[in-house]
Protein backbone atom coordinates (compact mmCIF):
# COMPACT_ATOMS: atom_id res chain seq x y z
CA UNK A 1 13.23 3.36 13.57
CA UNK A 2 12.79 -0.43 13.61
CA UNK A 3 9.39 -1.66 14.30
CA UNK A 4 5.64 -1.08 12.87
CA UNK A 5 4.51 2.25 14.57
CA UNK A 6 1.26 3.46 15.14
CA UNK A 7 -0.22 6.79 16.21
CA UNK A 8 -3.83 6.62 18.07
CA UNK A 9 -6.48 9.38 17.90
CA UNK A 10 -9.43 9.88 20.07
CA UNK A 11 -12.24 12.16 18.20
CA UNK A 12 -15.84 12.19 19.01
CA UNK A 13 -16.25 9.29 20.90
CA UNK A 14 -16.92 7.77 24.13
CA UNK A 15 -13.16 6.17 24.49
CA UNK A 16 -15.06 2.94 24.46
CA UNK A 17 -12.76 0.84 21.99
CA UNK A 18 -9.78 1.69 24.31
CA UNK A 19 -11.49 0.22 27.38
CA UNK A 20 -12.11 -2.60 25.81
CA UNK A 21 -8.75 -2.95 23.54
CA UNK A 22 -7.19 -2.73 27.38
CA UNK A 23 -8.96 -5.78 28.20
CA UNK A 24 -6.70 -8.01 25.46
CA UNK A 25 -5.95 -11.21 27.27
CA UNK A 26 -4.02 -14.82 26.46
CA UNK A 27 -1.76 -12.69 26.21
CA UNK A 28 -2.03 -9.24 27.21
CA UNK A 29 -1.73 -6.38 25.24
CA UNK A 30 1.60 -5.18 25.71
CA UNK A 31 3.03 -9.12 25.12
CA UNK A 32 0.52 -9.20 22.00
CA UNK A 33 2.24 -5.81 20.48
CA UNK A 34 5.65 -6.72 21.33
CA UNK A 35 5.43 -10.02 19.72
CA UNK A 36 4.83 -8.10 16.59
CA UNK A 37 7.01 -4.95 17.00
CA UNK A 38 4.27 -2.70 17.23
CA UNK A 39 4.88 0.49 18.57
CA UNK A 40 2.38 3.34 20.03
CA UNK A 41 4.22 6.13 18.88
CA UNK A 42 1.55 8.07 20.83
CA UNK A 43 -1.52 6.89 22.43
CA UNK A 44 -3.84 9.44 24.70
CA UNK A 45 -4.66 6.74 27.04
CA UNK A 46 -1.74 4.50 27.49
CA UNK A 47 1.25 7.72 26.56
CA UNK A 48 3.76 9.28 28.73
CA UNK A 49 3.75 12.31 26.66
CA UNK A 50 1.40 14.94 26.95
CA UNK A 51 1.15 18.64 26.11
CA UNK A 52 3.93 19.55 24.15
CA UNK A 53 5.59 16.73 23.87
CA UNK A 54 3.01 14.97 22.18
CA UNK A 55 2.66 17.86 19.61
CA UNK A 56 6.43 17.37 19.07
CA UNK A 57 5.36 13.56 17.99
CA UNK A 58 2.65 15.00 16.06
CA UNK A 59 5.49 17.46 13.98
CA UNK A 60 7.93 14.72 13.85
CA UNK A 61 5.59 13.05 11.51
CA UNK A 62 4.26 15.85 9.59
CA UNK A 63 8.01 16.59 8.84
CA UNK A 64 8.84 12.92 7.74
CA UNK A 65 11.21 12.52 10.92
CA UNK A 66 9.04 10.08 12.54
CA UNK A 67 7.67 6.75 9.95
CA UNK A 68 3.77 6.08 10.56
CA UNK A 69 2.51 3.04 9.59
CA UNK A 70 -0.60 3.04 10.80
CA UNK A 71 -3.11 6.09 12.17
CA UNK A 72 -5.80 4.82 14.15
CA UNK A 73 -8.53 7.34 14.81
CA UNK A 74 -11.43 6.30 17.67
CA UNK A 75 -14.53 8.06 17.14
CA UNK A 76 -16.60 10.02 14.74
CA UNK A 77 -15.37 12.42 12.53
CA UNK A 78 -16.70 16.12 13.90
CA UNK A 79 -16.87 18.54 10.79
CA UNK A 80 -19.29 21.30 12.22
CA UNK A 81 -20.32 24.09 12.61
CA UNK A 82 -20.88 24.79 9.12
CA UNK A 83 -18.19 21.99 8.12
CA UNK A 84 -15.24 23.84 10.26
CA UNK A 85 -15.09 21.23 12.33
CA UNK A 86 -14.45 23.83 15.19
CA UNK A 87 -16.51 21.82 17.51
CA UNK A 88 -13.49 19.84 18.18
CA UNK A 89 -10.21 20.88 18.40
CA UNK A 90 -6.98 19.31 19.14
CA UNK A 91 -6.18 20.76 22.68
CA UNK A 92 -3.61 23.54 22.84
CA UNK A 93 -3.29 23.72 19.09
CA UNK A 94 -6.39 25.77 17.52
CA UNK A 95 -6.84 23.35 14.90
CA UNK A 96 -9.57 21.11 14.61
CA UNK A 97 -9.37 17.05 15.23
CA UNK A 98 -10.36 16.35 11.44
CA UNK A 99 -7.92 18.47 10.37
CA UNK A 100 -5.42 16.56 12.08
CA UNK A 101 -6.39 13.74 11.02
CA UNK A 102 -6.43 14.85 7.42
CA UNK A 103 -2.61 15.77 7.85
CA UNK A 104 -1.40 12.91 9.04
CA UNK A 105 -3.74 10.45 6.98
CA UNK A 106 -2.01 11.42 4.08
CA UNK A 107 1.36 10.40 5.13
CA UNK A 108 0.07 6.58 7.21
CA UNK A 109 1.05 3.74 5.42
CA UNK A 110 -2.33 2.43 6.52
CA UNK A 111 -5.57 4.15 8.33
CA UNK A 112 -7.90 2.44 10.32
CA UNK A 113 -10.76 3.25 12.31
CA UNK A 114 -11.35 1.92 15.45
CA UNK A 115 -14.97 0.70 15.73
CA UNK A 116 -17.98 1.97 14.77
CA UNK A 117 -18.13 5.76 15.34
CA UNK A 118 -14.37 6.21 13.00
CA UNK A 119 -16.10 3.52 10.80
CA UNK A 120 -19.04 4.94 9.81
CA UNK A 121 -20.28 7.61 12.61
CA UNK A 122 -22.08 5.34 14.84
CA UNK A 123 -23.92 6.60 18.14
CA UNK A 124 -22.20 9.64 17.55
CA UNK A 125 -24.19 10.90 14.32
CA UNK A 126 -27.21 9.67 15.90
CA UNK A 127 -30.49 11.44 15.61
CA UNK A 128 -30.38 15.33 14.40
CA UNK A 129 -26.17 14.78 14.75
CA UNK A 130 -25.81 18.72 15.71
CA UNK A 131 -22.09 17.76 15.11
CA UNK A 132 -22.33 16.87 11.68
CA UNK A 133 -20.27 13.62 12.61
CA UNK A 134 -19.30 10.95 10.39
CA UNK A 135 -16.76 8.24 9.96
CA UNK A 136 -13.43 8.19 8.29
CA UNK A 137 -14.41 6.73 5.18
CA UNK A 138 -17.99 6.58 5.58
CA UNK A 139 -20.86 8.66 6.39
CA UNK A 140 -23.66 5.95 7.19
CA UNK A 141 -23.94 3.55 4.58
CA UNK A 142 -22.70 6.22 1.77
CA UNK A 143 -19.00 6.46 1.20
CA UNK A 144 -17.55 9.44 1.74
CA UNK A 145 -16.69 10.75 5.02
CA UNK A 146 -14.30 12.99 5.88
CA UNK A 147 -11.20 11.83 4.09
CA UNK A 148 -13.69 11.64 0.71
CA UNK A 149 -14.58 8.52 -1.08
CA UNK A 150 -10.89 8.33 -3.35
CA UNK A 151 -9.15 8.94 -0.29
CA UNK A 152 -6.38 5.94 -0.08
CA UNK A 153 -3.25 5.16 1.99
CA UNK A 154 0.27 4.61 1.21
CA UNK A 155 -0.40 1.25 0.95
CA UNK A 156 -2.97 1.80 -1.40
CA UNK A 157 -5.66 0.45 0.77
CA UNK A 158 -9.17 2.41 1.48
CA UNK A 159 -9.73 2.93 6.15
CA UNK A 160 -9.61 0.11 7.16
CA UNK A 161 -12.87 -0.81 9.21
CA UNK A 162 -12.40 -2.54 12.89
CA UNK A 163 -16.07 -1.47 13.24
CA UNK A 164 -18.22 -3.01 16.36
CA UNK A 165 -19.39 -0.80 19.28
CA UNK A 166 -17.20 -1.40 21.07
CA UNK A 167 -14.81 -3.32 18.80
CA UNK A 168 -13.62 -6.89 20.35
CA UNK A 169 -9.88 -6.53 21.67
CA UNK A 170 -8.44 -9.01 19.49
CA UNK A 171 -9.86 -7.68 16.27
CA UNK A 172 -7.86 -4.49 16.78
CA UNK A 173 -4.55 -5.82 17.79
CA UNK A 174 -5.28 -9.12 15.16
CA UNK A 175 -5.63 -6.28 12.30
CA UNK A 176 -2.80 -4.59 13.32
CA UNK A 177 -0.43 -7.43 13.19
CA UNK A 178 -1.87 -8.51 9.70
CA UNK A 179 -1.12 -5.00 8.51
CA UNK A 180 2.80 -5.11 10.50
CA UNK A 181 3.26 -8.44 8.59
CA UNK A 182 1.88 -6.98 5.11
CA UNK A 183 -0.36 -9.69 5.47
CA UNK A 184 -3.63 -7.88 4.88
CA UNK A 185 -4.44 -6.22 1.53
CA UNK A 186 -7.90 -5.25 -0.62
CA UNK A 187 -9.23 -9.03 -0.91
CA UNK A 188 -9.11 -9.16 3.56
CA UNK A 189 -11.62 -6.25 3.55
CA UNK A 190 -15.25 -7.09 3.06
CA UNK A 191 -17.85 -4.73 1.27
CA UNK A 192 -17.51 -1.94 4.08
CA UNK A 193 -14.10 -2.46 4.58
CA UNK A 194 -14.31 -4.17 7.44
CA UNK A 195 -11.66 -7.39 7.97
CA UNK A 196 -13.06 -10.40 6.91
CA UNK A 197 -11.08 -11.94 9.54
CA UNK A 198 -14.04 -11.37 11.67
CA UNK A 199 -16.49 -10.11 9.23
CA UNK A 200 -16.88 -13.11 7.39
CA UNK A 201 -18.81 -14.66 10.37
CA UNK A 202 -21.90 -13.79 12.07
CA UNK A 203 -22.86 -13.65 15.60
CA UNK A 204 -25.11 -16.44 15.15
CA UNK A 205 -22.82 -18.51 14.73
CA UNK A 206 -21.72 -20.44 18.27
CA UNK A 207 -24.94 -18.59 20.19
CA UNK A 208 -25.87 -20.89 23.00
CA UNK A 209 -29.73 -20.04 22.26
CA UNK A 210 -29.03 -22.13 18.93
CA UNK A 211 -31.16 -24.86 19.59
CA UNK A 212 -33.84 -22.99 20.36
CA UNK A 213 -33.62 -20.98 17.20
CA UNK A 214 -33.83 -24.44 15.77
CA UNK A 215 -36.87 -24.95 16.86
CA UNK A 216 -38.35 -21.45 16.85
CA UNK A 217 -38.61 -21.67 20.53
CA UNK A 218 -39.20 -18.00 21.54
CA UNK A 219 -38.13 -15.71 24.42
CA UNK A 220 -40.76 -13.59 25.62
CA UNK A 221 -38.79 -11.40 27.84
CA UNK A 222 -35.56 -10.19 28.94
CA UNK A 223 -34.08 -13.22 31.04
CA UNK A 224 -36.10 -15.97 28.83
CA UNK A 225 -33.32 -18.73 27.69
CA UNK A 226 -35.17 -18.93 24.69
CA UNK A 227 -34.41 -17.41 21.25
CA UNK A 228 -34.69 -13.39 21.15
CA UNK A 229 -35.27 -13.09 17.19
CA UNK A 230 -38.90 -13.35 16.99
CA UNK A 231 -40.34 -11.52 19.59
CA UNK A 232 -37.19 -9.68 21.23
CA UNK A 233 -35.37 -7.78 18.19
CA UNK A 234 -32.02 -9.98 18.17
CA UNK A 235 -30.25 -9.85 14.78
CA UNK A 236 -27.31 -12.44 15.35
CA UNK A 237 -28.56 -13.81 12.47
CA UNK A 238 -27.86 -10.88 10.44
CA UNK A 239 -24.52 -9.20 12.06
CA UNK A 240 -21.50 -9.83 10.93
CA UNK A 241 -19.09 -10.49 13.61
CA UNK A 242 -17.47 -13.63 15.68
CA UNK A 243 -18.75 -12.64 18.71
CA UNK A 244 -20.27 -16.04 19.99
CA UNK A 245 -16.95 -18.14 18.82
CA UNK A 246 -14.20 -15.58 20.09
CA UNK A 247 -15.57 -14.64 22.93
CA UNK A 248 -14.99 -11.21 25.16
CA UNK A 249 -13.25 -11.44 27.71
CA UNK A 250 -12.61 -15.10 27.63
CA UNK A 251 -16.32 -16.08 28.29
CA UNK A 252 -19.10 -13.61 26.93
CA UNK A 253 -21.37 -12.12 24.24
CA UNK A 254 -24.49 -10.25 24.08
CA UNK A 255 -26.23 -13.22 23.75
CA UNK A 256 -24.61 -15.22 26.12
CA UNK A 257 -25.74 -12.43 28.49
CA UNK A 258 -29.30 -12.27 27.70
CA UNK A 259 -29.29 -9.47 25.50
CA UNK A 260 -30.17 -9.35 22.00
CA UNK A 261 -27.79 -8.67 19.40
CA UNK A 262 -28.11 -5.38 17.91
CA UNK A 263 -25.66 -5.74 14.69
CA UNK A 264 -23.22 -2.74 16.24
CA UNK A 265 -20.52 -3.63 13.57
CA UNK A 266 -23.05 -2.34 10.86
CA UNK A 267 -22.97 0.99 9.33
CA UNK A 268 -26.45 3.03 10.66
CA UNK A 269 -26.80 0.19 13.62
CA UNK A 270 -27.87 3.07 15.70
CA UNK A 271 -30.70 3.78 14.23
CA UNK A 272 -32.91 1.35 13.22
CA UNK A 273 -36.54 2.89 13.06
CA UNK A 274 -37.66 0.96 15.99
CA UNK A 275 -36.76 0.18 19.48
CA UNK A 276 -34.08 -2.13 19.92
CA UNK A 277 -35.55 -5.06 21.80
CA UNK A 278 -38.63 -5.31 19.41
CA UNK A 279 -38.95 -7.46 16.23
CA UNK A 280 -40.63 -5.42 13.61
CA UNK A 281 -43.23 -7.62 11.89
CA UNK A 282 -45.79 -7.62 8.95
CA UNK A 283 -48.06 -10.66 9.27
CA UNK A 284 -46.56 -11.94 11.88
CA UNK A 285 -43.26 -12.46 10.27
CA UNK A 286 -40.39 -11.08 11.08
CA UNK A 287 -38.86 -8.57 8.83
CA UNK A 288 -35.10 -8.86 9.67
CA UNK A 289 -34.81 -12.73 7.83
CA UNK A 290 -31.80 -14.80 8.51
CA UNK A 291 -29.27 -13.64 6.11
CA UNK A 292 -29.32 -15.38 2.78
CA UNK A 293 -33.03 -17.24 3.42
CA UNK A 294 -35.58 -15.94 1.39
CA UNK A 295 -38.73 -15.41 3.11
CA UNK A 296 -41.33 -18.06 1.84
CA UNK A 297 -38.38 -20.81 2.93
CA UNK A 298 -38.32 -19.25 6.27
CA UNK A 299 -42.22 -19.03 6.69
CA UNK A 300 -42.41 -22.62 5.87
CA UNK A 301 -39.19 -23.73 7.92
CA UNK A 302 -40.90 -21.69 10.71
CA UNK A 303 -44.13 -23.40 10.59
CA UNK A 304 -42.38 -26.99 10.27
CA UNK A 305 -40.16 -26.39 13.63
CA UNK A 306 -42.76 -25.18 15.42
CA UNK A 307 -44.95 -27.86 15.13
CA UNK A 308 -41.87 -30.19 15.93
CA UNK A 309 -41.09 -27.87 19.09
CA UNK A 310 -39.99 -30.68 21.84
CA UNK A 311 -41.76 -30.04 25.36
CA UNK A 312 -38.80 -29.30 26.76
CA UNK A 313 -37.47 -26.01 24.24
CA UNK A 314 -41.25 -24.95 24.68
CA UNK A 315 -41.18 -25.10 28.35
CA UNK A 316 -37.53 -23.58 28.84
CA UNK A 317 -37.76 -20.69 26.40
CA UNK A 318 -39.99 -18.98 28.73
CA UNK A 319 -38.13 -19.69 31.54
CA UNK A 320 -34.99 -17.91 32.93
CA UNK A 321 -33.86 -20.91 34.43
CA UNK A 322 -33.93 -24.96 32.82
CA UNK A 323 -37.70 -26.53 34.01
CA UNK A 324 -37.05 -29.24 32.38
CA UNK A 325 -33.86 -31.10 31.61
CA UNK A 326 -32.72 -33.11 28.76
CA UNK A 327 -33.94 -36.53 28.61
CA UNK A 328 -31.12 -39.51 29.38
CA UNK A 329 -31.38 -41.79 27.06
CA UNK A 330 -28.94 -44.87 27.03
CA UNK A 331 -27.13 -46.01 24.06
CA UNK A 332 -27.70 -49.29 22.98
CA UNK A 333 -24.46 -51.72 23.76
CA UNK A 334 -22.04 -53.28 20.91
């Protein structure tokens, strides 16, 4: 069969990274997958075939009938009770999800997990995780997971990574096309496997609250225009992601929203021993640095742009709306 297909899974999970993968735009997601030749072979959401009849897809490509070329699993890994992973089963089969997913890993060209929870267990293996869940590939920050640290595709390639909570539309279909052109191999994946397509950047990067991060202009609050590192818990600075130069749905981002980034492509984002919105600090300094800035350079860098703060960051940051404009200021004629 002509054409780069793909079978979808949904385990423990809240179907999130469909929703948003349905929101692909300029163009849409059926144009963007046709353009390529990709193929859902099966998808729970967007499939005819259910019951049976998806089973009979499932046999096909146990029994080599059917070519997979990519398994994408969506959501955490469930392996208990007592790592029987009876806590989810594949409706109207008795067998578990992970087992499954086992089966047919072994014969994908390529596996990838889509977003956090398949990455690395995300919300899902939250707090006492009752479910024992973990990731594909993962289990937290340790490798491992339920397909075992060794574990790699036909390709030869380890699960791929499309981790973000939810993942961004066009990182999923742009990953899939990479792999349909044999255009992504070992080098594209970053140290967690994640594509360095989008990996390689970090939210930071294109925030609109850059200026004032400049400047060390802080928010206060929720609604504030000014930056949410210090006193608010953001970690755009830290997250590795393109969220604030390809934008979600053709205009947004945590940040552009006024919330703080909270690194959701990182393995363990879920937890991070305090409350979201609050920068942890010792002395007064925050202890989620920049990435790459060691701390006495951004204690003195800090102190510097303080003291150079203009009126109008100081006044704004603690404002939800502008108080005071930027000054006009005429350039001089030729």
């Amino acid at each position: 069969m002509d054409g780069f297909n793909v079978l979808w899974i949904q385990s423990g999970g809240c179907g999130g990274c469909t929703m948003s993968l349905l929101c692909a735009e300029a163009p849409d997601l059926a144009a963007t997958l046709g353009s390529a030749g990709i193929r859902f072979i099966w998808h729970p959401t967007l499939s005819e075939e259910t019951g049976t009849e998806a089973l009979a897809l499932f046999e096909a490509v146990l029994s080599g009938e059917l070519r997979l070329d990519a398994l994408c699993v969506e959501g955490a890994m469930l392996r208990g009770p007592n790592n029987t992973g009876r806590f989810h089963l594949l409706a109207g089969t008795g067998v578990p999800t992970i087992d499954w997913v086992r089966r047919l890993a072994a014969l994908a060209k390529n596996v990838v997990a889509v977003g956090t929870c398949a990455a690395y267990g995300g919300v899902t293996a939250a707090g006492p995780n009752p479910a024992d869940a973990c990731g594909l590939q993962y289990d937290g920050r340790r490798v491992g997971g339920a397909l075992g640290a060794a574990f790699r595709s036909r390709s030869g390639l380890p699960v791929i990574n499309i981790a973000g909570c939810p993942t961004h539309p066009n990182w999923i279909t742009e990953t899939l096309m990479l792999l349909a052109a044999g255009l992504l191999g070992a080098d594209d994946l970053d140290v967690y496997n994640r594509p360095r397509s989008y990996a390689d950047q970090l939210v930071h990067h294109g925030c609109p609250r850059n200026e004032y991060y400049e400047y060390k202009a802080s928010a206060e609050k929720l609604s504030d225009l000014g930056c949410m590192m210090e006193h608010l818990g953001c970690v755009g600075t830290q997250a590795h992601a393109d969220c604030n130069t390809r934008l979600w749905n053709g205009e947004g981002s945590c940040t552009r929203g006024g919330y703080a980034c909270i690194n959701c492509t990182a393995p363990e984002f879920e937890e991070p021993g305090h409350a979201f919105l609050e920068t942890p600090k010792i002395a007064g300094i925050p202890v989620g640095l920049p990435t790459d800035m060691p701390k006495a350079w951004f204690v003195a860098l800090s102190s510097l742009a303080k003291a150079a703060t203009p009126d109008r960051l100081r006044r704004n940051a603690t404002s939800d709306h502008v108080v005071a404009p930027p000054a006009v200021r005429d350039l001089k004629r030729r």
